[in-house]
PDB file of N, CA and C in Angstrom:
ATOM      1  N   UNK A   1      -2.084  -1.139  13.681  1.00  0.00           N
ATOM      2  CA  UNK A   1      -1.441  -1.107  12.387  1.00  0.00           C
ATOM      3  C   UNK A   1       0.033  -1.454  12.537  1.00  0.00           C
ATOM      4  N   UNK A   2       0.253  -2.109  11.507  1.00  0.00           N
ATOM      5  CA  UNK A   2       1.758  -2.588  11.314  1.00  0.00           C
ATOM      6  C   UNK A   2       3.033  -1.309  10.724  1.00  0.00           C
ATOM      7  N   UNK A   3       3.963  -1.020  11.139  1.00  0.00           N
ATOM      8  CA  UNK A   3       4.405  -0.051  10.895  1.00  0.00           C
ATOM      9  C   UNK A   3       5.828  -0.890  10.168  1.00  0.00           C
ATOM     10  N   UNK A   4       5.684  -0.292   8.735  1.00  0.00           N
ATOM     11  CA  UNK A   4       6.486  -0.680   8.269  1.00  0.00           C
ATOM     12  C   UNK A   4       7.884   0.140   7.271  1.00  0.00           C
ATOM     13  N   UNK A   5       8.988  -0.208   7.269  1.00  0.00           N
ATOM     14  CA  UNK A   5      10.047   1.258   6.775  1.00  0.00           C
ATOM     15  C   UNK A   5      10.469   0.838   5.763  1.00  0.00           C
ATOM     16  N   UNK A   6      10.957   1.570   4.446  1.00  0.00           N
ATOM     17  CA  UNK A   6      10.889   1.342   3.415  1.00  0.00           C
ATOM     18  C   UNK A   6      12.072   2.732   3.001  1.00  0.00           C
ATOM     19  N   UNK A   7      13.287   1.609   1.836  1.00  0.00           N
ATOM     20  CA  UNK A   7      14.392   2.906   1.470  1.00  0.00           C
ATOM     21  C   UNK A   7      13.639   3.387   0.341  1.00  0.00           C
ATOM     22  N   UNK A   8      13.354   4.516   0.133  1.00  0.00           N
ATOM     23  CA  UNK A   8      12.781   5.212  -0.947  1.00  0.00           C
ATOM     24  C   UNK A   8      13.659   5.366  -1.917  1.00  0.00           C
ATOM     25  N   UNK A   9      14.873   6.088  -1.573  1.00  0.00           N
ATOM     26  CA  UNK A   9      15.559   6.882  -2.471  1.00  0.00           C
ATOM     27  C   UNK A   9      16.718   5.963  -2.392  1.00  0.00           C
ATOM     28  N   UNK A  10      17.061   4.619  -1.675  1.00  0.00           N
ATOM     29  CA  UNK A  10      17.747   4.080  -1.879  1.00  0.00           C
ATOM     30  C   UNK A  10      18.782   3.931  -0.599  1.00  0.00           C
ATOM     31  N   UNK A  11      18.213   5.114   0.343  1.00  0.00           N
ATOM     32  CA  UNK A  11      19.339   5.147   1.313  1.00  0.00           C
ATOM     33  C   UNK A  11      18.107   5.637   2.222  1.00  0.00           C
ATOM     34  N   UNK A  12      17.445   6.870   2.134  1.00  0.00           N
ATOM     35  CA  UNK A  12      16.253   7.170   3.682  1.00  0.00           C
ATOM     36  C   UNK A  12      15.401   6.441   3.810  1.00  0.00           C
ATOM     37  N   UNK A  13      15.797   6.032   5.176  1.00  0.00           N
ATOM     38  CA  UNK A  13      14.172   5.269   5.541  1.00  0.00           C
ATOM     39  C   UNK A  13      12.842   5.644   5.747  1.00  0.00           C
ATOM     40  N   UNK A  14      11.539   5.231   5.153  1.00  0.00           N
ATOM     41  CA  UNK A  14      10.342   6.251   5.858  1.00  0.00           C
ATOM     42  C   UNK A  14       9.523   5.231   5.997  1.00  0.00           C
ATOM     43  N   UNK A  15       8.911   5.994   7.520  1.00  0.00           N
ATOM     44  CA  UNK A  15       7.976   4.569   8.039  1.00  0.00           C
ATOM     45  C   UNK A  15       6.531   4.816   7.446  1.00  0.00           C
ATOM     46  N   UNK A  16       6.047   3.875   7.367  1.00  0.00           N
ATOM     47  CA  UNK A  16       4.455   3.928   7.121  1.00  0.00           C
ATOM     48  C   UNK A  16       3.881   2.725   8.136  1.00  0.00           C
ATOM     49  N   UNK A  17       2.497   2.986   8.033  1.00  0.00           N
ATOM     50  CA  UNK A  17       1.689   2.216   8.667  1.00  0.00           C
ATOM     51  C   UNK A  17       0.961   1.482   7.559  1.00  0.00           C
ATOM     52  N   UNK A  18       0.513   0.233   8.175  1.00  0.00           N
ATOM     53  CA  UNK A  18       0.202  -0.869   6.939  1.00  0.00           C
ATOM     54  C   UNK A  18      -1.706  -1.187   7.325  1.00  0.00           C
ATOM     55  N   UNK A  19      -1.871  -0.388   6.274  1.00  0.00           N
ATOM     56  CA  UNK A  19      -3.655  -0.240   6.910  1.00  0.00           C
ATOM     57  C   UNK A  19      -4.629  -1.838   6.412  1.00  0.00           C
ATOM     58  N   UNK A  20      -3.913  -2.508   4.958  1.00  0.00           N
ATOM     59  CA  UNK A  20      -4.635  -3.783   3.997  1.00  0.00           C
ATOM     60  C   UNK A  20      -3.437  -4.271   3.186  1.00  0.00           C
ATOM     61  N   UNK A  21      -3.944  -5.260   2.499  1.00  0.00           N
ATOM     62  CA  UNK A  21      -3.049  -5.841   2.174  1.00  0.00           C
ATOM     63  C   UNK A  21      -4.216  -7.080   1.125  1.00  0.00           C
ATOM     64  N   UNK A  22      -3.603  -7.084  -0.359  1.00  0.00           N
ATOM     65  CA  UNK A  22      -4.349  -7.404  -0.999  1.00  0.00           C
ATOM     66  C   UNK A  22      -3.514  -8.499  -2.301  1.00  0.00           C
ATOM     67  N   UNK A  23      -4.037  -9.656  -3.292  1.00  0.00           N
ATOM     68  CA  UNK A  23      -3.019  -9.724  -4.238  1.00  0.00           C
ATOM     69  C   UNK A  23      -4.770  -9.852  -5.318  1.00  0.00           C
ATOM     70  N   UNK A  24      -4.062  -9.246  -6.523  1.00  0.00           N
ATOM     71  CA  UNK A  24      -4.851  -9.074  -7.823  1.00  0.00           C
ATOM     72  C   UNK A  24      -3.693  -9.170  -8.848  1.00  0.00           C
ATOM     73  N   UNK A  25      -4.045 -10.629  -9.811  1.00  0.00           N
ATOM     74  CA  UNK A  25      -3.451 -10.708 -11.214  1.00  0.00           C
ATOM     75  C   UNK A  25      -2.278 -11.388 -10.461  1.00  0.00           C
ATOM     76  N   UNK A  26      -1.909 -11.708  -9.431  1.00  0.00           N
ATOM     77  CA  UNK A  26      -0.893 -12.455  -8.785  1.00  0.00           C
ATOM     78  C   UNK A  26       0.057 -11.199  -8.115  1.00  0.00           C
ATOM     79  N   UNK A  27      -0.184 -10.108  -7.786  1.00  0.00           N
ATOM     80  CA  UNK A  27       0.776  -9.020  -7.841  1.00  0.00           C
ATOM     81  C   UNK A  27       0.218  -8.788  -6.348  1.00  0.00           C
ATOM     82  N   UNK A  28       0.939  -8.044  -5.098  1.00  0.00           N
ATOM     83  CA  UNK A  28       0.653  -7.947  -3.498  1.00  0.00           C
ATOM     84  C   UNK A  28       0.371  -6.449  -4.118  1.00  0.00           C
ATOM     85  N   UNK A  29      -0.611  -6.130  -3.069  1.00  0.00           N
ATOM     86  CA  UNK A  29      -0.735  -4.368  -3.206  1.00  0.00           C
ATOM     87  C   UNK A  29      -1.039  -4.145  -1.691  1.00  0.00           C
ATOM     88  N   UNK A  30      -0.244  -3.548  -1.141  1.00  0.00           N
ATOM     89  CA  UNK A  30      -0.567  -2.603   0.225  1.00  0.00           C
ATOM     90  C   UNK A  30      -0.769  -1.487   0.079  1.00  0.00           C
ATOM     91  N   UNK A  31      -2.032  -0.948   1.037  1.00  0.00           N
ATOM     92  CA  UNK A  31      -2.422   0.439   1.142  1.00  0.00           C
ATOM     93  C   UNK A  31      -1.546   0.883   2.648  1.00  0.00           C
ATOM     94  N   UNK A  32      -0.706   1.678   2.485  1.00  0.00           N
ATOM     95  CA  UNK A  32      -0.071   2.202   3.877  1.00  0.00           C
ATOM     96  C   UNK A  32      -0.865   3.809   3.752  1.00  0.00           C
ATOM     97  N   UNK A  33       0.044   4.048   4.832  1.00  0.00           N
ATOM     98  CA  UNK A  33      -0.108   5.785   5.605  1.00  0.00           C
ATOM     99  C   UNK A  33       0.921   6.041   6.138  1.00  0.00           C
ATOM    100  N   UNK A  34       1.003   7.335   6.155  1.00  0.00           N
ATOM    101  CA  UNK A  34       1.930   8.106   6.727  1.00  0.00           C
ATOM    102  C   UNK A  34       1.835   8.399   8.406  1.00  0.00           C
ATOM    103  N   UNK A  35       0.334   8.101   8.723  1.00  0.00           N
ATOM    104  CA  UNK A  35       0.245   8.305  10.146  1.00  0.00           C
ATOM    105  C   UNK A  35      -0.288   7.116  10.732  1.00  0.00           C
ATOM    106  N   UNK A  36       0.021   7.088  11.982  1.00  0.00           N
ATOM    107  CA  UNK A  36      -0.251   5.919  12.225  1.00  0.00           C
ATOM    108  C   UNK A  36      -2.258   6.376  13.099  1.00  0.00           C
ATOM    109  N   UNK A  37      -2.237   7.547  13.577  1.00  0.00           N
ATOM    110  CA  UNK A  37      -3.413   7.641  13.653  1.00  0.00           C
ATOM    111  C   UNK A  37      -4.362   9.057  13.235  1.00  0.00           C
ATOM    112  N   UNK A  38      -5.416   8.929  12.631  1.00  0.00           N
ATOM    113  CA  UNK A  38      -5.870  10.799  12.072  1.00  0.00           C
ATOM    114  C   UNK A  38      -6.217  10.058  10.566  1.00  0.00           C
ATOM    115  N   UNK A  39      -5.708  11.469  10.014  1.00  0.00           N
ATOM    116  CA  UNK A  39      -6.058  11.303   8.855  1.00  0.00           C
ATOM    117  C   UNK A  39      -4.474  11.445   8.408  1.00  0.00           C
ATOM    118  N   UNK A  40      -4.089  10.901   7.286  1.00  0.00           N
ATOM    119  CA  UNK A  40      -2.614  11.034   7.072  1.00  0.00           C
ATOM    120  C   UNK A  40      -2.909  10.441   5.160  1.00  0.00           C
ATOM    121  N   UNK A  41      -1.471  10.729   4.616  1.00  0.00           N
ATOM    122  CA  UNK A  41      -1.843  10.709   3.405  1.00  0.00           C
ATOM    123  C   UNK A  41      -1.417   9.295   2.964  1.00  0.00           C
ATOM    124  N   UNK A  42      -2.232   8.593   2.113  1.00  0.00           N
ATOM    125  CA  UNK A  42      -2.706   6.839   1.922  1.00  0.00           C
ATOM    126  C   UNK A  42      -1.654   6.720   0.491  1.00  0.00           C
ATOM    127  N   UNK A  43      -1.276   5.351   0.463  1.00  0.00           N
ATOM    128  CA  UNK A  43      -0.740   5.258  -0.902  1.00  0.00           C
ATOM    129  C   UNK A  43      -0.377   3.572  -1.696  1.00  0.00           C
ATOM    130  N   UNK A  44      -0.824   3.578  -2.499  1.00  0.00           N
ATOM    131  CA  UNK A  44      -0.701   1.792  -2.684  1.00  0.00           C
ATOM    132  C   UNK A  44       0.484   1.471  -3.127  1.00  0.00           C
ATOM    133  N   UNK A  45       0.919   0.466  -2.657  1.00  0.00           N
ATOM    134  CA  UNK A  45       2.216   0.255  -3.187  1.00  0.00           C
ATOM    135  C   UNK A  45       1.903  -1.235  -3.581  1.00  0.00           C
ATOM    136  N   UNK A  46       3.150  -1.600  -4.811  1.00  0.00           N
ATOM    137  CA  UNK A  46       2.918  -3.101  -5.314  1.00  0.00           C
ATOM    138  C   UNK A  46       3.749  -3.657  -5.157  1.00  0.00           C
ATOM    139  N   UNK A  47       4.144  -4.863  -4.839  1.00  0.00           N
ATOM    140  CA  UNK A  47       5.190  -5.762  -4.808  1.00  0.00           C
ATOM    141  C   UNK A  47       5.637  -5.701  -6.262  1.00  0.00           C
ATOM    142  N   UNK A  48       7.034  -5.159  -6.218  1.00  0.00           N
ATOM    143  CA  UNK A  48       7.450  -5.808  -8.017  1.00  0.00           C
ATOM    144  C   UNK A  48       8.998  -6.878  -7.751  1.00  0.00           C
ATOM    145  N   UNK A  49       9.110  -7.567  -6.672  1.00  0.00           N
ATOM    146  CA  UNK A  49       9.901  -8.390  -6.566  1.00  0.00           C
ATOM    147  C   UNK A  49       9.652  -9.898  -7.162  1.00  0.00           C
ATOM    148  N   UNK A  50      10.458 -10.566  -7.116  1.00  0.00           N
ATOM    149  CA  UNK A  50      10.969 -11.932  -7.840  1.00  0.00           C
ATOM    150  C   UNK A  50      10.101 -12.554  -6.814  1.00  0.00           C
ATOM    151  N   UNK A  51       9.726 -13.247  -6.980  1.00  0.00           N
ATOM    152  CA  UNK A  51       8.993 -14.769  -5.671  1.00  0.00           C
ATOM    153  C   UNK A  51      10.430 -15.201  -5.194  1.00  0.00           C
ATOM    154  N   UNK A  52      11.336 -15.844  -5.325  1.00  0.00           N
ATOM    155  CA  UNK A  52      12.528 -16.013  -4.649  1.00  0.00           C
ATOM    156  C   UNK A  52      13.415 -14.950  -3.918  1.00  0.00           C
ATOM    157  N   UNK A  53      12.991 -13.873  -4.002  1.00  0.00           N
ATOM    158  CA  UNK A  53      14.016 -13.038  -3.263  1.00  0.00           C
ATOM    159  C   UNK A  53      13.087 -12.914  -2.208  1.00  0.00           C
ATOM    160  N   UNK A  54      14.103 -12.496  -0.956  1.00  0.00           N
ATOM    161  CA  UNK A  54      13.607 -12.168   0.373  1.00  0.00           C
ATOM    162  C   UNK A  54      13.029 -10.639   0.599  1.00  0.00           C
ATOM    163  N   UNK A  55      13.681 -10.070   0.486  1.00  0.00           N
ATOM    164  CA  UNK A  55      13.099  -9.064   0.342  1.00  0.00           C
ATOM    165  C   UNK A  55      12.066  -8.030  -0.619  1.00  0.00           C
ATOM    166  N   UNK A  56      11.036  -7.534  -0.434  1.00  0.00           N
ATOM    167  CA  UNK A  56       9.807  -7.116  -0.925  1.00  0.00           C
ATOM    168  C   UNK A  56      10.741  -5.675  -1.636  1.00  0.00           C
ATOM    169  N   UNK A  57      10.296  -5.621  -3.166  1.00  0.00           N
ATOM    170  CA  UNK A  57      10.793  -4.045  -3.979  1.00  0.00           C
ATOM    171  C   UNK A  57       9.237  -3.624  -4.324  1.00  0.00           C
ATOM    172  N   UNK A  58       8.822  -3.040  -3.555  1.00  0.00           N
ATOM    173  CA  UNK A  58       7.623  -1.781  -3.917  1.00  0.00           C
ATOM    174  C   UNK A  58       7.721  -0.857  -4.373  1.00  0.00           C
ATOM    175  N   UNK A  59       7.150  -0.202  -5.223  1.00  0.00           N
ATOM    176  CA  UNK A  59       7.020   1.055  -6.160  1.00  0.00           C
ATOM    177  C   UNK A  59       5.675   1.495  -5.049  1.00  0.00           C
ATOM    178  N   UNK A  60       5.231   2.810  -5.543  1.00  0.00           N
ATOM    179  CA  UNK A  60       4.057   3.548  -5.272  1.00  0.00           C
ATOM    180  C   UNK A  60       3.098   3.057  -6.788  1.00  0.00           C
ATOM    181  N   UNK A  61       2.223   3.620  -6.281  1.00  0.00           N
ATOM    182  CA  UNK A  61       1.264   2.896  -7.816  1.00  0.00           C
ATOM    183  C   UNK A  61       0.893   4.419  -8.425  1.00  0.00           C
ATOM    184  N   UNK A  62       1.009   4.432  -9.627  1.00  0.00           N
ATOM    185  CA  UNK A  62       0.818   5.857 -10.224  1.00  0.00           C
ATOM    186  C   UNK A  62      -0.031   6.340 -10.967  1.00  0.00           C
ATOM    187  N   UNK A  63       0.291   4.570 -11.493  1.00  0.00           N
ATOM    188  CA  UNK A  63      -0.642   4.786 -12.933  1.00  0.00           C
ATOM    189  C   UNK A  63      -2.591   4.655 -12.576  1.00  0.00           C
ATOM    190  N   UNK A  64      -2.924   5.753 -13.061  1.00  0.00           N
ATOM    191  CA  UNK A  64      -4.337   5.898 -12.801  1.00  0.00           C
ATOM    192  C   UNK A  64      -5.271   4.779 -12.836  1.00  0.00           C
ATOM    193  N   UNK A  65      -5.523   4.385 -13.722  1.00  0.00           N
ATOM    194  CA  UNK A  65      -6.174   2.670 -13.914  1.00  0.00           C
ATOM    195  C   UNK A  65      -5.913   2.060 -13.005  1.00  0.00           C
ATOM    196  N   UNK A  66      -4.558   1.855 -12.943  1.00  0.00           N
ATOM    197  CA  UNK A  66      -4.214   0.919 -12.106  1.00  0.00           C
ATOM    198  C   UNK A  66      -4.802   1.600 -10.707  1.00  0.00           C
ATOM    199  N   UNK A  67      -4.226   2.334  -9.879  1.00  0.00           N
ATOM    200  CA  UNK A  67      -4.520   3.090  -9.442  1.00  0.00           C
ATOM    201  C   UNK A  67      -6.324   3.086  -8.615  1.00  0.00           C
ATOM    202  N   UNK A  68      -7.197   3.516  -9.842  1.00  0.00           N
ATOM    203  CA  UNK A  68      -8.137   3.211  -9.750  1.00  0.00           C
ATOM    204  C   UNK A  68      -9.183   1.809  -9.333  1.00  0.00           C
ATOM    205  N   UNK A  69      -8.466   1.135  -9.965  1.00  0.00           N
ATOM    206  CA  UNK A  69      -8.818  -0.150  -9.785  1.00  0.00           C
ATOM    207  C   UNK A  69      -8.677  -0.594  -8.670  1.00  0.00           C
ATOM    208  N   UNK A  70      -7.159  -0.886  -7.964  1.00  0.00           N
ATOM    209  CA  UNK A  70      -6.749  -1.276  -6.537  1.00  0.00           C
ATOM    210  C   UNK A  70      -7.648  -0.503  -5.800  1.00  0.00           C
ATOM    211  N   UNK A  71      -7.512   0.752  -6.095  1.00  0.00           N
ATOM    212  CA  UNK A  71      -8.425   1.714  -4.776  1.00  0.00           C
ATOM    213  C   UNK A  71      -9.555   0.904  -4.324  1.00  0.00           C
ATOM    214  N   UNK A  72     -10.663   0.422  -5.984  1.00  0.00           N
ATOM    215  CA  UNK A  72     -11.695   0.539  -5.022  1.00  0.00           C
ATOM    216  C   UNK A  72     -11.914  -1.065  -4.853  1.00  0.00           C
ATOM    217  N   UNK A  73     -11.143  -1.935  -4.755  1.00  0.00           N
ATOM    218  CA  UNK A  73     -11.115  -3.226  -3.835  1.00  0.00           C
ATOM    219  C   UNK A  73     -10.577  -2.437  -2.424  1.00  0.00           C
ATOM    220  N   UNK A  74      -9.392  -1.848  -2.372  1.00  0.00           N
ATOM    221  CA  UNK A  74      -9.453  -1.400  -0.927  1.00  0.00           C
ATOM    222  C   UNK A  74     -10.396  -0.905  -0.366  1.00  0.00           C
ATOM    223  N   UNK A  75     -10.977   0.032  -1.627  1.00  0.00           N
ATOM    224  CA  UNK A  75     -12.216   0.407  -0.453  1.00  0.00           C
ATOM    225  C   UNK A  75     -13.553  -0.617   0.397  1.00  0.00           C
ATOM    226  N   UNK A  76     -13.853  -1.254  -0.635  1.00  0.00           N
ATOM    227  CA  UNK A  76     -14.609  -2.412  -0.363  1.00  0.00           C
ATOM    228  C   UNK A  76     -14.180  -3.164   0.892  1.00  0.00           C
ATOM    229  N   UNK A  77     -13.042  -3.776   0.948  1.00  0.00           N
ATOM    230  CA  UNK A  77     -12.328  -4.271   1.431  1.00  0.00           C
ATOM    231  C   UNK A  77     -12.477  -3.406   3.059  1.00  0.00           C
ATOM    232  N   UNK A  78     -11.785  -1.817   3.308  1.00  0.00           N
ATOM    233  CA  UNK A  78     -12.307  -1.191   4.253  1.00  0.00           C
ATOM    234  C   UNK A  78     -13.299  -0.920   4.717  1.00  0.00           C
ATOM    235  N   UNK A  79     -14.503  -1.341   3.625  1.00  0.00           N
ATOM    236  CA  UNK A  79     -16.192  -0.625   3.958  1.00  0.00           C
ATOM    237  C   UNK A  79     -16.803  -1.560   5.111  1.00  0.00           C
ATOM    238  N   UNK A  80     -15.805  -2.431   5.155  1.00  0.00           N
ATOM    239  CA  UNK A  80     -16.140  -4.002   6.455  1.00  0.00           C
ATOM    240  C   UNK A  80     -15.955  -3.499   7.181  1.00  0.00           C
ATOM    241  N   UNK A  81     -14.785  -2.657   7.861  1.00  0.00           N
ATOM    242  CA  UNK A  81     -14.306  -2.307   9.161  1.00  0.00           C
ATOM    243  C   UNK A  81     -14.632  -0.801   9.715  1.00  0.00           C
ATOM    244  N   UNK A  82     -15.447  -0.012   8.731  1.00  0.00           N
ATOM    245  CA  UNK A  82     -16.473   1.598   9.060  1.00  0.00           C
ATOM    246  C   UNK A  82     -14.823   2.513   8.324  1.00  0.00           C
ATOM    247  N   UNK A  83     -13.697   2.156   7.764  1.00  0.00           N
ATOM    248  CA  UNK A  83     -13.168   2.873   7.556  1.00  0.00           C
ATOM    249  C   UNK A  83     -13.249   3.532   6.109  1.00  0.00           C
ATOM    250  N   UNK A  84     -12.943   4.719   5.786  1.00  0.00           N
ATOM    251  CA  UNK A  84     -13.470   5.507   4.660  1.00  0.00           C
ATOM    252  C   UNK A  84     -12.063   5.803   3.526  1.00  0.00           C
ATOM    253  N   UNK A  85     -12.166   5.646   2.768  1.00  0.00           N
ATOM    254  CA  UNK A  85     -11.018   5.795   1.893  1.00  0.00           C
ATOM    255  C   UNK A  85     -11.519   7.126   0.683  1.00  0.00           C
ATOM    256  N   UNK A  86     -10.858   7.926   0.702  1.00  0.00           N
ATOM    257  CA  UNK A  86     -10.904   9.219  -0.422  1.00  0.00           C
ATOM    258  C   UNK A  86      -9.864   8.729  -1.424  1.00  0.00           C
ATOM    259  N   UNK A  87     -10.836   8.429  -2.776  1.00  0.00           N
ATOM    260  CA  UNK A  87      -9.513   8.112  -3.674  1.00  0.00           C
ATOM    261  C   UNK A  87     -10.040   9.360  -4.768  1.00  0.00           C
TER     262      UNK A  87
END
């Protein structure tokens, strides 16, 4: 897994691990983790940046639908590789 760090609050960094990586409706959605191995807690995040800027602005995904939806392409998506997703 790709371990990737991200300013949350604008200033702390927190690393995650980068488990998939997906685009729906033209929008990137990564499923990271908090651990890089175990069980650790999962979370989708979306690209909400410009196509011209360099750098990637991710939110967490909140909204339930939405939410829902991404999950279960990830899951699908994981059901290839024996890994199990609890959404």
């Amino acid at each position: 897994m790709e371990k990737i760090s991200f300013c949350l609050d604008g200033q702390n960094e927190q690393d995650f691990y980068a488990i998939s990586q997906t685009v729906i409706g033209g929008k990137t959605y990564i499923l990271v983790t908090d651990s890089e191995e175990g069980d650790g807690e999962a979370f989708i995040l979306r690209d909400d940046s410009n196509p011209e800027e360099e750098d990637g602005l991710y939110s967490i995904v909140e909204d339930d639908d939405e939410l829902s939806a991404v999950g279960k392409i990830f899951e699908k998506l994981l059901a290839d590789d024996g890994i199990g997703l609890d959404m």
